[in-house]
C-alpha atoms as a PDB file:
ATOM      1  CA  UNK A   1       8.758  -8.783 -12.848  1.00  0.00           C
ATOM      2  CA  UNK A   2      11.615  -7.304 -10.672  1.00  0.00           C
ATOM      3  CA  UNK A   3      12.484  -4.805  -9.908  1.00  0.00           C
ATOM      4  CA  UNK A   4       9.323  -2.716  -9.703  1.00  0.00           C
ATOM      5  CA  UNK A   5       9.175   0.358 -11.101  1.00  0.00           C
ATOM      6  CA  UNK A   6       5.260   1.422 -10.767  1.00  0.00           C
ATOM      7  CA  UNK A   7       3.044   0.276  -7.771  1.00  0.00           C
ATOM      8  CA  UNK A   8      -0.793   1.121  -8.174  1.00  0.00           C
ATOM      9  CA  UNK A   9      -2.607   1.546  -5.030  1.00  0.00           C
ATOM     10  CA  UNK A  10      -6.025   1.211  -5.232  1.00  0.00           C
ATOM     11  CA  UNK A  11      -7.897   3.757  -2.257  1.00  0.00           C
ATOM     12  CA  UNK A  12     -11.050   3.510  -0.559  1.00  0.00           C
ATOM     13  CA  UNK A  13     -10.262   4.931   2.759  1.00  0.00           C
ATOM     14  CA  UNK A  14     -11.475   1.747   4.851  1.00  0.00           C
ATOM     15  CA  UNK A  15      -9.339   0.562   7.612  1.00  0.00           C
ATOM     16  CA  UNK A  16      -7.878  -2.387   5.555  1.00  0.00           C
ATOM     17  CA  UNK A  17      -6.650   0.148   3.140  1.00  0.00           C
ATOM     18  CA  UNK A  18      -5.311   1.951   5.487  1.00  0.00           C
ATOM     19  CA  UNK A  19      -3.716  -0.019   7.068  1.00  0.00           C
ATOM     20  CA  UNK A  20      -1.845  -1.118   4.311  1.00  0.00           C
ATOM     21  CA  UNK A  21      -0.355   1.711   3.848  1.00  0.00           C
ATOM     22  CA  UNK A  22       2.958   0.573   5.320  1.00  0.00           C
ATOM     23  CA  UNK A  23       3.711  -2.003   3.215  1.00  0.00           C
ATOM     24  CA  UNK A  24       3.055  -0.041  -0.248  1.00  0.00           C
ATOM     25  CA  UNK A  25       5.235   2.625   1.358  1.00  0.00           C
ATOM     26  CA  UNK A  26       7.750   0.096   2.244  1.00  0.00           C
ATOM     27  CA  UNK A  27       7.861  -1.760  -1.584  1.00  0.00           C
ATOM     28  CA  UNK A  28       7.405   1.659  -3.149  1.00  0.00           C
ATOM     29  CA  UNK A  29      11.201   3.100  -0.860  1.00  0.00           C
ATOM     30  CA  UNK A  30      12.736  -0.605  -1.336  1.00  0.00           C
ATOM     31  CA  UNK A  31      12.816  -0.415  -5.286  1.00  0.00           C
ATOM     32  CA  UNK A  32      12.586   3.529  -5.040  1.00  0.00           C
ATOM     33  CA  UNK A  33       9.384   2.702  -7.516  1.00  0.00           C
ATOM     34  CA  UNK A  34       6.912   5.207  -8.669  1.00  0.00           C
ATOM     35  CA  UNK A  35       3.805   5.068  -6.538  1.00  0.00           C
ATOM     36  CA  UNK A  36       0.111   5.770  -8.060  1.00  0.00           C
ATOM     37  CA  UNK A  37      -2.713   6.184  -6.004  1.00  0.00           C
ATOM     38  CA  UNK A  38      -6.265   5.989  -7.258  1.00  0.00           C
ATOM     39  CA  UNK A  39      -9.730   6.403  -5.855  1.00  0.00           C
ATOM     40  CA  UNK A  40     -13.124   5.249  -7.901  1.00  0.00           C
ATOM     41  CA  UNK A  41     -15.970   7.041  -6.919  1.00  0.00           C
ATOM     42  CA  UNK A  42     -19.852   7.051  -7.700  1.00  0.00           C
ATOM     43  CA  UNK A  43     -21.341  10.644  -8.774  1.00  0.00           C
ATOM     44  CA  UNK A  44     -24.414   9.460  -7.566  1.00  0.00           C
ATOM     45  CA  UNK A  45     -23.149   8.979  -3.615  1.00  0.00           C
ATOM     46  CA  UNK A  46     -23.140  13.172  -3.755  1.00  0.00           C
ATOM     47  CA  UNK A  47     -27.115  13.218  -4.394  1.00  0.00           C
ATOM     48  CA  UNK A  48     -29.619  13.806  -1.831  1.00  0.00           C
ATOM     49  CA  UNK A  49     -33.169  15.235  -1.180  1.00  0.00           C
ATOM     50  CA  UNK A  50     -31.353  19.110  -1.493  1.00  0.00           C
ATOM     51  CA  UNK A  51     -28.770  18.078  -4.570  1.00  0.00           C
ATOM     52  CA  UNK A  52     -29.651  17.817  -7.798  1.00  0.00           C
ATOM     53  CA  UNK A  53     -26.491  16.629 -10.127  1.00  0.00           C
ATOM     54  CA  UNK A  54     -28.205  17.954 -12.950  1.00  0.00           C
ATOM     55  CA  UNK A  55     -27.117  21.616 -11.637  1.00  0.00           C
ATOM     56  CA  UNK A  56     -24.697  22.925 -13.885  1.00  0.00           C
ATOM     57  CA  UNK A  57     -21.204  23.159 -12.523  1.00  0.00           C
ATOM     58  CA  UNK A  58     -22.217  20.181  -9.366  1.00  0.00           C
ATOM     59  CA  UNK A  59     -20.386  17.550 -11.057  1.00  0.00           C
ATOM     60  CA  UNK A  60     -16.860  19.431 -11.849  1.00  0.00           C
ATOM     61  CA  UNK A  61     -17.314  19.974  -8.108  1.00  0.00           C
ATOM     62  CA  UNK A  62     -17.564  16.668  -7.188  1.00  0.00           C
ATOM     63  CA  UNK A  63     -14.242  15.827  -9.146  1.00  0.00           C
ATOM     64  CA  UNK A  64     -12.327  18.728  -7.618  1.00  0.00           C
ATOM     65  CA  UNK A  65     -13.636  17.316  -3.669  1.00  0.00           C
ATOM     66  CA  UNK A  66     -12.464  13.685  -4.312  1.00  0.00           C
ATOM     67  CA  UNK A  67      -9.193  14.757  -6.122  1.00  0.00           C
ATOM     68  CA  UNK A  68      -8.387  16.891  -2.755  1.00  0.00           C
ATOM     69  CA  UNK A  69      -8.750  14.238  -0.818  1.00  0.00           C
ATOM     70  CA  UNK A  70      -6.728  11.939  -2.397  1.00  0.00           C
ATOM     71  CA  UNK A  71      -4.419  14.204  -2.428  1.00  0.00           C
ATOM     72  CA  UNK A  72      -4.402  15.119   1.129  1.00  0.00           C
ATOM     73  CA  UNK A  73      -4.163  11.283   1.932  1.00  0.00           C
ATOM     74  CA  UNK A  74      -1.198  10.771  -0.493  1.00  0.00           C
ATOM     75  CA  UNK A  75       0.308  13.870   1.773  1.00  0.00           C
ATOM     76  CA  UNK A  76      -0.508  12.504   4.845  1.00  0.00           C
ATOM     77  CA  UNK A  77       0.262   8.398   4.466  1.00  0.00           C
ATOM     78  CA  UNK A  78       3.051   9.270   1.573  1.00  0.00           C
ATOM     79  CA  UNK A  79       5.010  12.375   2.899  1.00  0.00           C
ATOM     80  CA  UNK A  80       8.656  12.160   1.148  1.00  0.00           C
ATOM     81  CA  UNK A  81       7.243  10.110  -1.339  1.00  0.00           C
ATOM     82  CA  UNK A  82       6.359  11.363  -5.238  1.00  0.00           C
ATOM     83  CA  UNK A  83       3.122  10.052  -5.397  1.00  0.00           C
ATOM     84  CA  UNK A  84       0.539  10.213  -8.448  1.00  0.00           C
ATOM     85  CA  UNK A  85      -3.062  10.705  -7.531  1.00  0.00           C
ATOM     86  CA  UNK A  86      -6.099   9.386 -10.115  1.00  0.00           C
ATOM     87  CA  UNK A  87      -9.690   9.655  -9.379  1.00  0.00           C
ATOM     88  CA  UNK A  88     -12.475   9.345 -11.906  1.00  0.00           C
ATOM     89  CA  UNK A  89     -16.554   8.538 -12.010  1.00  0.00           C
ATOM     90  CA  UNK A  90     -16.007   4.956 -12.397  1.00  0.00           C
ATOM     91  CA  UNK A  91     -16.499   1.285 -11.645  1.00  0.00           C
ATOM     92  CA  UNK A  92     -13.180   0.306  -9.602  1.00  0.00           C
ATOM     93  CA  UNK A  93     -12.048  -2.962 -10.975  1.00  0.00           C
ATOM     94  CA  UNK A  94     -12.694  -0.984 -14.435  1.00  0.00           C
ATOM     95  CA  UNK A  95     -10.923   1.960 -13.246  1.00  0.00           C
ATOM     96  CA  UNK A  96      -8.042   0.155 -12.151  1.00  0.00           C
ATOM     97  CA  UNK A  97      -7.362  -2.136 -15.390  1.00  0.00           C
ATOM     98  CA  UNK A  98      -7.276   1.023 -17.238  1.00  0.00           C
ATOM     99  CA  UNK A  99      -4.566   2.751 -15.036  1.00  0.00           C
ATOM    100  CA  UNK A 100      -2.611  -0.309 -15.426  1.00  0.00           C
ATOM    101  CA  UNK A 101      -2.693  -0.573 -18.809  1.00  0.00           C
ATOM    102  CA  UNK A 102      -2.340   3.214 -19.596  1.00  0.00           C
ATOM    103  CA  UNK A 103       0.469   3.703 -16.950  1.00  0.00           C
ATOM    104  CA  UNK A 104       2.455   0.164 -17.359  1.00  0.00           C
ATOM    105  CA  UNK A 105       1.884  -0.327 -13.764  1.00  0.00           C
ATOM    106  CA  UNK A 106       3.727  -3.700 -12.967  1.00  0.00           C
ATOM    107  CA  UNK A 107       2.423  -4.191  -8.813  1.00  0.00           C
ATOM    108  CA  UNK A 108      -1.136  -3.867  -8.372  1.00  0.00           C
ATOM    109  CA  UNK A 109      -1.524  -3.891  -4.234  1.00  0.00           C
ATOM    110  CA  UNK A 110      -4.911  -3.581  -2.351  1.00  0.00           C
ATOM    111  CA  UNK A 111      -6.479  -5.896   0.155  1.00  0.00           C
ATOM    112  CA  UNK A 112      -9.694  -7.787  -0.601  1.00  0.00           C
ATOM    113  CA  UNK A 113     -12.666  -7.137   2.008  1.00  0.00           C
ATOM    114  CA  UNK A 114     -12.976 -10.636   2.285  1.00  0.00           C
ATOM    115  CA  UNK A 115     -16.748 -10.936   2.320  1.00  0.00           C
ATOM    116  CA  UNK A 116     -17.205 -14.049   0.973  1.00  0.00           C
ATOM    117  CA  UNK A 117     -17.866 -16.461  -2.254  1.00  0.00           C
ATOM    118  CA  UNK A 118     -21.520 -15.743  -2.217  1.00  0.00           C
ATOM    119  CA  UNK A 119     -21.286 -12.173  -2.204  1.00  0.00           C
ATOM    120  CA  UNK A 120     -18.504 -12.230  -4.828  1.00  0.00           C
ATOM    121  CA  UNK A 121     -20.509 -14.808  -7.303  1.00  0.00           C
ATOM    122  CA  UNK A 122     -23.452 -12.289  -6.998  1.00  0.00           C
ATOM    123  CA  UNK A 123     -22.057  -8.954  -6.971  1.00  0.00           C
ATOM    124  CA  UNK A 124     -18.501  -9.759  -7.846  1.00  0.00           C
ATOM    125  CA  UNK A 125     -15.135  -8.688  -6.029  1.00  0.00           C
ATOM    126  CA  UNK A 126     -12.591  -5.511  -7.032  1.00  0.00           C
ATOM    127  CA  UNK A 127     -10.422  -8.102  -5.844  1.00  0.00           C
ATOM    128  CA  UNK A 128     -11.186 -11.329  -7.552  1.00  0.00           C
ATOM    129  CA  UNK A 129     -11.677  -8.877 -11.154  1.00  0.00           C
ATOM    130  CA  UNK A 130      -8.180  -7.753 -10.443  1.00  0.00           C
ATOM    131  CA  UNK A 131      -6.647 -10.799  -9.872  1.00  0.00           C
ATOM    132  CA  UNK A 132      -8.120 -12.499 -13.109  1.00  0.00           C
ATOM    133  CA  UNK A 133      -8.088  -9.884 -15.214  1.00  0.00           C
ATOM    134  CA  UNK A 134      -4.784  -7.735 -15.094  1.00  0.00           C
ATOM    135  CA  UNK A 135      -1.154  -8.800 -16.153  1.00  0.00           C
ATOM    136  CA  UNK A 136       0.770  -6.917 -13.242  1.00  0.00           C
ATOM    137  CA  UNK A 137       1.845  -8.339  -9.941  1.00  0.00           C
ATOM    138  CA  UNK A 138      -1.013  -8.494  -7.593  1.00  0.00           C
ATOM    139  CA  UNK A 139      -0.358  -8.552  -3.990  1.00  0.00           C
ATOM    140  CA  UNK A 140      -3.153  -8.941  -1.489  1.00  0.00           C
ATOM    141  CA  UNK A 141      -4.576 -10.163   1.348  1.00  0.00           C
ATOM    142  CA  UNK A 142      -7.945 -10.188   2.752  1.00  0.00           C
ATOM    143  CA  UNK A 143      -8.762  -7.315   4.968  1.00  0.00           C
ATOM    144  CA  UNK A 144      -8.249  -8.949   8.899  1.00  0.00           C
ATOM    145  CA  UNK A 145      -4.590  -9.932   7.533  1.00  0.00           C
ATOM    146  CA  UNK A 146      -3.850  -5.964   8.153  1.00  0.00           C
ATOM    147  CA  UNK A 147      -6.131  -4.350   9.691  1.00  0.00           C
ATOM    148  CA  UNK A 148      -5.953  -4.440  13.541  1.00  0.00           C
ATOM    149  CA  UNK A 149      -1.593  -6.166  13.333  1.00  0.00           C
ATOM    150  CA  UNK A 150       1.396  -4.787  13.040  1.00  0.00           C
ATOM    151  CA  UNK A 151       3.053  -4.960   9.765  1.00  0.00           C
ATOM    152  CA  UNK A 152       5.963  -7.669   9.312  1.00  0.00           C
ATOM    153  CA  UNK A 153       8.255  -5.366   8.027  1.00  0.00           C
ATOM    154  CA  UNK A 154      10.948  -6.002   6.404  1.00  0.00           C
ATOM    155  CA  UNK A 155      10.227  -9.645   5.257  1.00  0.00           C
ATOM    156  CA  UNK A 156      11.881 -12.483   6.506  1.00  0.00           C
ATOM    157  CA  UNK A 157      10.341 -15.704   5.800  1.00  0.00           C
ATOM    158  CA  UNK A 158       8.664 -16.125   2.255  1.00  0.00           C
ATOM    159  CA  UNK A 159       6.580 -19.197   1.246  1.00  0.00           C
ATOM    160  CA  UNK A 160       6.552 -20.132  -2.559  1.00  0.00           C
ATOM    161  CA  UNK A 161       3.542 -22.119  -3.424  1.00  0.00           C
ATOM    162  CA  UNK A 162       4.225 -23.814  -6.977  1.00  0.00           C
ATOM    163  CA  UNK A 163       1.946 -25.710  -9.632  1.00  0.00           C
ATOM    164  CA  UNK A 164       3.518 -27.785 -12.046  1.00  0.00           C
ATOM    165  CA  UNK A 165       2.892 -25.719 -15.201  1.00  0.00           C
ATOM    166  CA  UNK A 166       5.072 -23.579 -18.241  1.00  0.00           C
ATOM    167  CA  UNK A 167       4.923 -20.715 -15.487  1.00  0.00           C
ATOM    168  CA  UNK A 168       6.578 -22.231 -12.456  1.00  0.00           C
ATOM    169  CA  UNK A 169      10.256 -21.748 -13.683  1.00  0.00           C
ATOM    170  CA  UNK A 170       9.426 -17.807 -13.266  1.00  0.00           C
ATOM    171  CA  UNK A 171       7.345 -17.810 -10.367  1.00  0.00           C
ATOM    172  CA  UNK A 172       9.974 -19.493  -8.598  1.00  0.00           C
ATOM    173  CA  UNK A 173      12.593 -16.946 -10.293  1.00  0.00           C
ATOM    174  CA  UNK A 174      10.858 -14.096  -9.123  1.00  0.00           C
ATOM    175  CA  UNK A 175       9.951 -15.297  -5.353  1.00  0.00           C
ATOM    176  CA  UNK A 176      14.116 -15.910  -5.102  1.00  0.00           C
ATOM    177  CA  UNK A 177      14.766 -12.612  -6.253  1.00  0.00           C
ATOM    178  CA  UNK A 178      11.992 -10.539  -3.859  1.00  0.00           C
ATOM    179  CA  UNK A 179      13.483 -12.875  -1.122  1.00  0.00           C
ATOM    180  CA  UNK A 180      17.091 -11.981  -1.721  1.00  0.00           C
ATOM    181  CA  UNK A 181      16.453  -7.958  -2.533  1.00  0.00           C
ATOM    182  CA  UNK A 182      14.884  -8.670   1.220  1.00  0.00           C
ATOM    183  CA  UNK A 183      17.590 -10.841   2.640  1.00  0.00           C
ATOM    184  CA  UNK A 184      14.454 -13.157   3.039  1.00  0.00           C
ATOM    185  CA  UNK A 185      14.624 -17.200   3.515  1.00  0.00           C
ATOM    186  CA  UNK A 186      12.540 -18.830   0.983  1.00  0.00           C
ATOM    187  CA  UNK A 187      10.830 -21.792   1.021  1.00  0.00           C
ATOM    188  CA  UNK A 188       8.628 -23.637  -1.775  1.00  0.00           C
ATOM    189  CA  UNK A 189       5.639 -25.782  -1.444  1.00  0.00           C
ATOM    190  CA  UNK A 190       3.963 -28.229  -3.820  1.00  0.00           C
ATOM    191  CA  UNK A 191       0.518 -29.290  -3.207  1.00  0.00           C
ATOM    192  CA  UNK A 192      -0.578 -32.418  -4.749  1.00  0.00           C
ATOM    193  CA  UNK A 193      -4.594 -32.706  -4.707  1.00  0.00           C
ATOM    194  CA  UNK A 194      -5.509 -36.458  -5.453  1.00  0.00           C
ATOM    195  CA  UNK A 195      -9.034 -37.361  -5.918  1.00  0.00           C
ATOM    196  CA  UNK A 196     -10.896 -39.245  -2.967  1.00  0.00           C
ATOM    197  CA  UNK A 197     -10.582 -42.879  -3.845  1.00  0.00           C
ATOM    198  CA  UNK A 198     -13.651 -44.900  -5.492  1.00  0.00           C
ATOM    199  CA  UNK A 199     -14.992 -48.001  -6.350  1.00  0.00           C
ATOM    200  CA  UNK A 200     -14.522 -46.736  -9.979  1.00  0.00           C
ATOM    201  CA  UNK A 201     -11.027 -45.033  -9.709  1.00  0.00           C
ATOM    202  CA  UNK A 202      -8.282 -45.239  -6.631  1.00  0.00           C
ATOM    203  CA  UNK A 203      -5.095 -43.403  -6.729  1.00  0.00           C
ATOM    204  CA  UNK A 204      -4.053 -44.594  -3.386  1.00  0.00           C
ATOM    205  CA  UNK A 205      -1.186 -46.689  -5.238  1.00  0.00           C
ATOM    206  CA  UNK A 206       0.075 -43.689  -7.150  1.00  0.00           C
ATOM    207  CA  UNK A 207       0.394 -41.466  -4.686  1.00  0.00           C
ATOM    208  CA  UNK A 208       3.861 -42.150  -3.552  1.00  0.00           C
ATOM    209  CA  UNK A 209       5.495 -42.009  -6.891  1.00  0.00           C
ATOM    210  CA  UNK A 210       2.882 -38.462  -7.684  1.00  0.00           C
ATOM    211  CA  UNK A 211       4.880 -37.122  -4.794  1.00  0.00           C
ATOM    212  CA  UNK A 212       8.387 -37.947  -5.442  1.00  0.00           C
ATOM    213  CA  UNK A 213       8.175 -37.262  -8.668  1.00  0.00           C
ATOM    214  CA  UNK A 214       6.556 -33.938  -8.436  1.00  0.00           C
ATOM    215  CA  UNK A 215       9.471 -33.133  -5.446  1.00  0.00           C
ATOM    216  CA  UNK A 216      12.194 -34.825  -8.328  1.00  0.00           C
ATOM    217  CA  UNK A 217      11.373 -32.041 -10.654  1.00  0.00           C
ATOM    218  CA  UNK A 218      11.196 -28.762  -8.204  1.00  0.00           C
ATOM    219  CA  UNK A 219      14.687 -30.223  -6.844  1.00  0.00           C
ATOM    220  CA  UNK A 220      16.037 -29.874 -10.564  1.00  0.00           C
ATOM    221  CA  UNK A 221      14.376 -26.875 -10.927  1.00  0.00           C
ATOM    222  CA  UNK A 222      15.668 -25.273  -7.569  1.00  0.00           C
ATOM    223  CA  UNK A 223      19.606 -26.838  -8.746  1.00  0.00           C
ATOM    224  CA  UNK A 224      19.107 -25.186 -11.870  1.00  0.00           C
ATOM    225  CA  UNK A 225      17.954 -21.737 -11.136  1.00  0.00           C
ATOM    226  CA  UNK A 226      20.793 -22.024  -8.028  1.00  0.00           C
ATOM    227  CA  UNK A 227      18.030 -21.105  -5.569  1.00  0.00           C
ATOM    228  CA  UNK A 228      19.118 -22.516  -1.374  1.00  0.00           C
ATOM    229  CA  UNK A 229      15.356 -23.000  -0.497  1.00  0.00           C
ATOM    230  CA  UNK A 230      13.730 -26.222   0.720  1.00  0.00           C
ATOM    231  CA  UNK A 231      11.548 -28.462  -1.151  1.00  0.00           C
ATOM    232  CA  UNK A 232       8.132 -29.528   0.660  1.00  0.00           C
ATOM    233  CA  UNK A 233       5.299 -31.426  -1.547  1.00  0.00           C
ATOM    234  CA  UNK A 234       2.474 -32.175   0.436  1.00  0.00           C
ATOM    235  CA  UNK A 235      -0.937 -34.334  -0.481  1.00  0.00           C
ATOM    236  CA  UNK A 236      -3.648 -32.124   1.039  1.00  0.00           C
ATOM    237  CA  UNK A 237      -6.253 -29.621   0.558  1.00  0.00           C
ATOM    238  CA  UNK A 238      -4.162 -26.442  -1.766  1.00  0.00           C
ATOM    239  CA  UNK A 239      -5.444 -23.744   0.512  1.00  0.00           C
ATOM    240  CA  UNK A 240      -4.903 -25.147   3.781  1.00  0.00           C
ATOM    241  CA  UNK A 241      -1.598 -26.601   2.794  1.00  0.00           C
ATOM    242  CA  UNK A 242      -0.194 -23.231   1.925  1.00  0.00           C
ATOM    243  CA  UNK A 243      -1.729 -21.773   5.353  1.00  0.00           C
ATOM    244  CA  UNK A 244      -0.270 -24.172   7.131  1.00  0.00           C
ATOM    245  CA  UNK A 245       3.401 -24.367   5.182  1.00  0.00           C
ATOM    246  CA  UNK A 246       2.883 -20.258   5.979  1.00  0.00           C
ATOM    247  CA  UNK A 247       2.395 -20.561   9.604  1.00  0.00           C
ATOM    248  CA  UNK A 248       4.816 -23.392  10.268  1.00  0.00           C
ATOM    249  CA  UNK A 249       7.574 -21.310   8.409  1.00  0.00           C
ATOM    250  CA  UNK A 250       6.338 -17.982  10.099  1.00  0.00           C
ATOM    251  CA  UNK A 251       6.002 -16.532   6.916  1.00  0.00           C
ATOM    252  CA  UNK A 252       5.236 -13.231   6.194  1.00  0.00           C
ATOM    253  CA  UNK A 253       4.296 -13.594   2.767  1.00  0.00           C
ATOM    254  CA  UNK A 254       2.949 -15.737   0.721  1.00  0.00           C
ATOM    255  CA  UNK A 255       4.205 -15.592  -3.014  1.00  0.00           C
ATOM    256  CA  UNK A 256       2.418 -17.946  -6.021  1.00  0.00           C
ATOM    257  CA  UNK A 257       1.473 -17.917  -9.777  1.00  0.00           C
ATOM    258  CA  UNK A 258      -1.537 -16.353 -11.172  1.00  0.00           C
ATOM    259  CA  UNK A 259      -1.981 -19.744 -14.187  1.00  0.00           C
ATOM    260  CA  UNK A 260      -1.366 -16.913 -16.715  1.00  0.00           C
ATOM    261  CA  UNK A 261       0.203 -19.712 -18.979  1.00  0.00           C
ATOM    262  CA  UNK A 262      -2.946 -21.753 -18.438  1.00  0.00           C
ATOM    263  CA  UNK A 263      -5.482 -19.417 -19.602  1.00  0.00           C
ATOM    264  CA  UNK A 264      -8.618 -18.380 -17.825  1.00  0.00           C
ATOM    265  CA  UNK A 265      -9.736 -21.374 -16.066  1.00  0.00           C
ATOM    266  CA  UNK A 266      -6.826 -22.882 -14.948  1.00  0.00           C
ATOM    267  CA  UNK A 267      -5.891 -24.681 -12.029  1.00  0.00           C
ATOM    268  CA  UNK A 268      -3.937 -22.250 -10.176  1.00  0.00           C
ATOM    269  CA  UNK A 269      -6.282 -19.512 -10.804  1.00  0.00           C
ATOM    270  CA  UNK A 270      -9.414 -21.377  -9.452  1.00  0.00           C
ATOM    271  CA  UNK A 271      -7.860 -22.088  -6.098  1.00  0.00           C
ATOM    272  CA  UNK A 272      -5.798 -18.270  -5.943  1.00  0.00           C
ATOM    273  CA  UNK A 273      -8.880 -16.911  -4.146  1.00  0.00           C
ATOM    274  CA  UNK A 274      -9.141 -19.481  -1.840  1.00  0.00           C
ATOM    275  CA  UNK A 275      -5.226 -19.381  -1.196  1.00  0.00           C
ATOM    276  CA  UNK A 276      -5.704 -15.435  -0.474  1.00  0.00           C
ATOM    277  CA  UNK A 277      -8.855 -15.725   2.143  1.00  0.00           C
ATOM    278  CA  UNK A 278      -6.940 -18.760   4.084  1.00  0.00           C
ATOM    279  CA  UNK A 279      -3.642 -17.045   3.912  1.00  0.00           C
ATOM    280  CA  UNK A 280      -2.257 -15.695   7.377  1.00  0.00           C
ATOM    281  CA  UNK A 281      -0.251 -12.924   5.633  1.00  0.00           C
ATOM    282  CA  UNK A 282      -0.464 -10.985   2.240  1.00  0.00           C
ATOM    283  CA  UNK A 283      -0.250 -13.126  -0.936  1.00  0.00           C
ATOM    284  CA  UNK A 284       2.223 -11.725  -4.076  1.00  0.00           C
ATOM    285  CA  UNK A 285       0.760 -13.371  -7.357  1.00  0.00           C
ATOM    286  CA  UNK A 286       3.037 -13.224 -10.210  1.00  0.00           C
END
């Protein structure tokens, strides 16, 4: 939680990661945090027709080549900045639940190449491994959110999407404390996803006492933490609710839970990919 103290950032010298750049520089100055980059690379992208890795010597080579050029991009995208620089042989997503493990790292932040569900069922997503599989802050976006806009630096409008499990309490904690170290206006949002009615089962009846009931309890919980942010519970689609709460509230980030108390296959964490590709700014996950 907050403060951070170590931010992992995750290179692979495409535009989207570079041009989020400016917002792990800006996290990394605003809670003067320790800032690791690292870079996953493939021995076999050095062979060709003319190399064989086999040669004694080749592959130390290959390790010093990639570690200078993280380190010259640390230099050039970091300057004033004490920056960390990891690179290793490796699958990514592998790579980068070891770091944060063996370093503590508590803000994972890298953008997802957004290239679809099919592609990530069949070859699976840094990304999506990241998000499910790591216990530090995630914050993301997919890869149009940065590339080709200006950041919106410093943050003034945060959106707080909320389920109704054990973890909401410290979500909600922790998007009222990034919004106040940014002088930010919060908001939260409750979606509430009722089944399309049947001839077996209608909820039509319920749904007005689903929805007060569900904005009853974020009240209480919004009195009790002493949090000034609006209440909105909505019946709708999750994703599109959230994009929409986002753009109506000109939000520049989008902040939710991750279903850790849940387990694997929880509610929140089925829809957080979904939430990330229709989000119109970066996504925190606690």
């Amino acid at each position: 939680m907050l403060p951070f103290q170590k931010i992992l950032f995750p290179v692979d010298y495409s535009e989207p990661c570079i041009a989020l750049v400016p917002y792990v520089r800006d996290i990394a100055e605003h809670f003067s945090a320790r800032l690791n980059l690292v870079h996953a690379y493939t021995l076999g992208s050095f062979a060709t027709s003319e190399i064989d890795l086999a040669e004694p010597g080749l592959l130390d080579e290959c390790r010093v080549i990639e570690y200078g050029r993280l380190r010259d991009f640390a230099a050039e995208k970091f300057a004033g900045l004490t920056v960390d620089s990891i690179t290793e042989d490796s699958e990514p997503g592998t790579l980068i639940d070891q770091v944060v493990a063996q370093k503590s790292i508590d803000l994972v932040m890298m953008p997802t190449h957004g290239r679809g569900p099919l592609r990530r069922l069949l070859l699976g997503s840094v990304t999506a491994k990241v998000l499910h599989d790591v216990q530090a802050t995630v914050f993301t976006g997919v890869g149009s959110t940065f590339a080709g806009h200006r950041p919106n630096l410093p943050y003034r409008s945060i959106v707080c999407a909320v389920g109704d499990g054990p973890e909401t309490e410290g979500v909600v904690q922790a998007a009222a404390d990034f919004a106040a170290a940014y002088k930010a206006k919060l908001a939260l949002i409750h979606v509430v996803e009722l089944p399309p009615a049947s001839w077996e089962v209608d909820v039509t009846p319920y749904r007005k006492d689903l929805m007060e009931a569900a904005e009853r309890r974020l009240t209480e919980l919004v009195q009790k933490l002493k949090i000034d942010a609006p209440v909105h519970v909505v019946d709708f689609v999750m994703p599109d609710a959230i994009h929409d709460e986002a753009v109506n509230r000109n939000a520049d980030l989008i902040i939710v839970g991750r279903g850790h108390a849940h387990g694997a296959f929880s509610r929140i964490w089925s829809r957080l990919y979904s939430v990330v590709r229709a989000a119109p700014c970066p996504v925190m996950s606690f």
